[in-house]
Protein backbone atom coordinates (compact mmCIF):
# COMPACT_ATOMS: atom_id res chain seq x y z
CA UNK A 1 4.17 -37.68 38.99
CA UNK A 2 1.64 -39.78 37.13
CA UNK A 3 0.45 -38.96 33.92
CA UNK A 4 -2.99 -40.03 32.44
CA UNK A 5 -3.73 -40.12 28.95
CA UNK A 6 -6.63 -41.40 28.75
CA UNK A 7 -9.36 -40.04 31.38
CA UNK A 8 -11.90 -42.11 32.90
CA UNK A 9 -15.52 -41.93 32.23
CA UNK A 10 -16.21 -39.02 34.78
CA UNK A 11 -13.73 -36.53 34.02
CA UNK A 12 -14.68 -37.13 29.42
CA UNK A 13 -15.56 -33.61 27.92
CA UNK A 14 -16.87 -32.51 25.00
CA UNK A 15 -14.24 -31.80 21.53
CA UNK A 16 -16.64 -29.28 20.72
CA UNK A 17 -16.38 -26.32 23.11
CA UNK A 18 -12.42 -26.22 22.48
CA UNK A 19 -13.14 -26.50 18.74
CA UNK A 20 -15.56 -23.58 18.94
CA UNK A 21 -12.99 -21.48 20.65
CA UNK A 22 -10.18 -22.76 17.66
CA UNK A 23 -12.69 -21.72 14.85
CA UNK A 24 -13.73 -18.62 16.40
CA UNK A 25 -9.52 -17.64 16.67
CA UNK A 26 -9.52 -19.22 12.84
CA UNK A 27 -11.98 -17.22 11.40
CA UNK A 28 -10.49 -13.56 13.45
CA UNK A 29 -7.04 -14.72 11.79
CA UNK A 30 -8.47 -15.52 8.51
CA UNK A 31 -10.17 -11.84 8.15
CA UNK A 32 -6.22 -10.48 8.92
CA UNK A 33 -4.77 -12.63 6.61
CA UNK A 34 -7.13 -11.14 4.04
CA UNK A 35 -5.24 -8.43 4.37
CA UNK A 36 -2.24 -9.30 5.29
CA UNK A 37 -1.77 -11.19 2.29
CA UNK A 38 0.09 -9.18 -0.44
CA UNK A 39 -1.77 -8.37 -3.80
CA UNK A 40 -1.36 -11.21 -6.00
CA UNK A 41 -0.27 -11.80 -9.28
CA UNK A 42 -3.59 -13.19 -10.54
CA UNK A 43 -5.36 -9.30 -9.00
CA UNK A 44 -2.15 -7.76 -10.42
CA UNK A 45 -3.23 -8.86 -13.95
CA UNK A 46 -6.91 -7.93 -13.73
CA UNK A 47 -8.19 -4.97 -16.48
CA UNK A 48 -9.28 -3.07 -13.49
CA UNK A 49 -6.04 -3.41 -11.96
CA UNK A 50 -3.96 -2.58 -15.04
CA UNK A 51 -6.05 0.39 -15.86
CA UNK A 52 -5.73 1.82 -12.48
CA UNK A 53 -1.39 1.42 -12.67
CA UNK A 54 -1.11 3.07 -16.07
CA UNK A 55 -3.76 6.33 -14.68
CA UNK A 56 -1.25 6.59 -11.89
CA UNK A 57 1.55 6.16 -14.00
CA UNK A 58 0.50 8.65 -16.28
CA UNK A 59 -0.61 11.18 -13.41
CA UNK A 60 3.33 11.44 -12.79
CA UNK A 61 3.89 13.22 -16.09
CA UNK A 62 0.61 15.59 -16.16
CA UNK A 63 0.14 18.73 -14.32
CA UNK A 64 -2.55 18.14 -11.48
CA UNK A 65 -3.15 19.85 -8.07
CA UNK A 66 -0.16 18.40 -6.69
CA UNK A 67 2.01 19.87 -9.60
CA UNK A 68 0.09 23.29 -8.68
CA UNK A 69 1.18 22.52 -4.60
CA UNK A 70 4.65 22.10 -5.57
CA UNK A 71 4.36 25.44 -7.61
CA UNK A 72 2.71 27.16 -4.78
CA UNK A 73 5.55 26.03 -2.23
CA UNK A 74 7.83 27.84 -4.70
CA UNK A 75 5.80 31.06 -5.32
CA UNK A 76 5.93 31.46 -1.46
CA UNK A 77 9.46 33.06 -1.67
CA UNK A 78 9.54 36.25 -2.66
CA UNK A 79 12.75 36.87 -4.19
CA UNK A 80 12.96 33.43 -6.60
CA UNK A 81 16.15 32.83 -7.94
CA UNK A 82 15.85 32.68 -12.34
CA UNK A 83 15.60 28.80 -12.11
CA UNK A 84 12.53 29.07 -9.91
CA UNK A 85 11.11 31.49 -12.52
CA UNK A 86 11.50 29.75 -15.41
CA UNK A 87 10.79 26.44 -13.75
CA UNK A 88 7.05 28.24 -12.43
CA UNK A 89 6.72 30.02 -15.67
CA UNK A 90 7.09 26.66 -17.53
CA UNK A 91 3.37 25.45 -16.64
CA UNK A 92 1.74 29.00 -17.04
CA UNK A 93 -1.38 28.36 -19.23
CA UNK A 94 -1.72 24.61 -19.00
CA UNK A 95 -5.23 23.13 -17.72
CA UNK A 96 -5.45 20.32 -15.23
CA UNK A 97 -4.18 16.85 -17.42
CA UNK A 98 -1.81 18.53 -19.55
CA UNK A 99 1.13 17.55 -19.83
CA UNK A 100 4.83 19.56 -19.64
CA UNK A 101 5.89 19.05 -23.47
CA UNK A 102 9.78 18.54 -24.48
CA UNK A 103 9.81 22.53 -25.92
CA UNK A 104 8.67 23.57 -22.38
CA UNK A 105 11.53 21.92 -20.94
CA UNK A 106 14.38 22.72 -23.62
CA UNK A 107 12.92 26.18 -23.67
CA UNK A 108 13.49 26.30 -19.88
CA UNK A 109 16.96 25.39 -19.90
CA UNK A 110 18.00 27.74 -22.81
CA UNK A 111 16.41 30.65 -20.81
CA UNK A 112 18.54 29.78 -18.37
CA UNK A 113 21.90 28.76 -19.52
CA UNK A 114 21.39 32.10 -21.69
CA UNK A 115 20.70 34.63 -19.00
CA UNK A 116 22.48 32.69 -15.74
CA UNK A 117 24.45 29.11 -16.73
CA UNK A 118 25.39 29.27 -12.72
CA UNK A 119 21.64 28.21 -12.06
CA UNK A 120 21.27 25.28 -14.19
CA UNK A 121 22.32 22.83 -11.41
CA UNK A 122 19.53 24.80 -9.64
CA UNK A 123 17.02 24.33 -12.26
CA UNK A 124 17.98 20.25 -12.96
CA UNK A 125 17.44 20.08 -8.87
CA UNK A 126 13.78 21.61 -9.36
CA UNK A 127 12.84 19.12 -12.12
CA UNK A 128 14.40 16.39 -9.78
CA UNK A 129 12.62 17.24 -6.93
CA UNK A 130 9.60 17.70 -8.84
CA UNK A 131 9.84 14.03 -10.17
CA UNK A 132 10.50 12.64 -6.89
CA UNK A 133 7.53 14.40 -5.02
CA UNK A 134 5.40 12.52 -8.59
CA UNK A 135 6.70 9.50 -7.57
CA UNK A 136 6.37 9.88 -3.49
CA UNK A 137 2.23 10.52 -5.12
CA UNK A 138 1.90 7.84 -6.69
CA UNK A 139 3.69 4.85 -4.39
CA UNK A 140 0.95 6.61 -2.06
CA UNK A 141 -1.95 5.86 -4.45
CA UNK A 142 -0.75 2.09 -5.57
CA UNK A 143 -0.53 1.78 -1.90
CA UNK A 144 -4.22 3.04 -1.45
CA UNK A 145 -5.29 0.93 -4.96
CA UNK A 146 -3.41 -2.26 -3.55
CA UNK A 147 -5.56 -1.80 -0.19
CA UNK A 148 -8.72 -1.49 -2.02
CA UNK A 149 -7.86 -4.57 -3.71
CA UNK A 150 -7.71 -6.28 -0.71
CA UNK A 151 -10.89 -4.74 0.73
CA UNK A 152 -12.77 -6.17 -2.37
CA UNK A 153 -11.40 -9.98 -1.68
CA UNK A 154 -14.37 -12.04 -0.72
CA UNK A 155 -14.31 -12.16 3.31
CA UNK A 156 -16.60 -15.35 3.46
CA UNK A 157 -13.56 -17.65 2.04
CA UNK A 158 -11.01 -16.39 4.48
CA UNK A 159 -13.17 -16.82 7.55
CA UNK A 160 -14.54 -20.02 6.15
CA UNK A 161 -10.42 -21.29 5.84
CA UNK A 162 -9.35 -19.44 8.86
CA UNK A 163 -12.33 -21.13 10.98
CA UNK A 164 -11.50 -24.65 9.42
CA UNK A 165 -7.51 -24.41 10.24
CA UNK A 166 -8.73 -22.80 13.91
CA UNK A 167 -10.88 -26.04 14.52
CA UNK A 168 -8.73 -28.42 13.62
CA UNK A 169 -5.37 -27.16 15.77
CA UNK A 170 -7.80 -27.14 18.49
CA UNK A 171 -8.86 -30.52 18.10
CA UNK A 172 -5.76 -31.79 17.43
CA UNK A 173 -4.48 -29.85 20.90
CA UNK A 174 -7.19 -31.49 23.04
CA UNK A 175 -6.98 -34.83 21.42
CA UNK A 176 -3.13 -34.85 22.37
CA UNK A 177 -3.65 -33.05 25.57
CA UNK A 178 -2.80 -35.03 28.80
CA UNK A 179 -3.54 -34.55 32.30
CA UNK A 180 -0.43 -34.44 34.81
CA UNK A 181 -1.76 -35.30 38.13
CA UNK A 182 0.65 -35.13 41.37
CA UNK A 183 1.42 -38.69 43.35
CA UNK A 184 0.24 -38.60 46.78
């Protein structure tokens, strides 16, 4: 076999049509790498950004509709146990944003470690479940925040980058490309 790295002057081609292609791949990549790319700690430490992680933080703590779905999930059963009770009676008259005060809470647990102390591991699993199904909420919404973070990065820089890098491996790939030819 015979190889030929440098072509004669019949078989030259153009750089340009392979560098097309490379910047055209570079600038596809660069729009996934936009979001790809985890939020970073510059975005992390914007107002917006900040303001959005301490709503969400403090959504966890507040009664809200999914407070009132966990609620409903436990109303569904017809004979509650006393733990259930208290724990649903516990948020009777508060409005959407309030929030469960310590009384609430201590009152709950003297109810029931008065009337039934056999319930009380009962009662500490509601407000554990509770609090995980808060915090299952919110990872969901600084998972939705985080993506509309990345949805507002400017797109022109990434395919700009993404076509530059694309151009230049595929120039660099037909510069250094050689032709094998068979030996007769």
């Amino acid at each position: 076999m015979k190889v030929n790295a440098v072509e004669n002057t019949q078989k030259r081609h153009s750089c340009l049509y392979p560098m097309a292609q490379g910047a055209a791949i570079g600038a596809v990549a660069g729009v996934g790498v936009k979001y790809l790319q985890p939020v970073t700690d510059a975005e992390k430490s914007s107002p917006e950004y900040l303001r959005e992680m301490s709503r969400i933080e403090k959504e966890k703590k507040v009664y809200n509709l999914e407070t009132q779905a966990f609620l409903d999930r436990i109303n569904k059963n017809s004979k509650k146990t006393l733990a259930e009770d208290v724990f649903v009676k516990m948020y009777d008259g508060l409005k959407e944003g309030d929030e469960v005060g310590a009384e609430r809470i201590l009152k709950a647990f003297r109810t029931v470690q008065q009337q039934k102390p056999e319930e009380l591991s009962a009662l500490k699993r509601l407000f554990s479940e509770s609090k995980n199904e808060a915090e299952l909420v919110a990872r969901k919404y600084v998972g939705l925040y985080n993506h509309l973070t990345k949805m507002i990065r400017p797109t022109k820089y990434f395919i700009a980058a993404g076509a530059v890098v694309g151009a230049f491996i595929a120039l660099i790939k037909d510069v250094l490309r050689t032709d094998v030819k068979p030996q007769a």
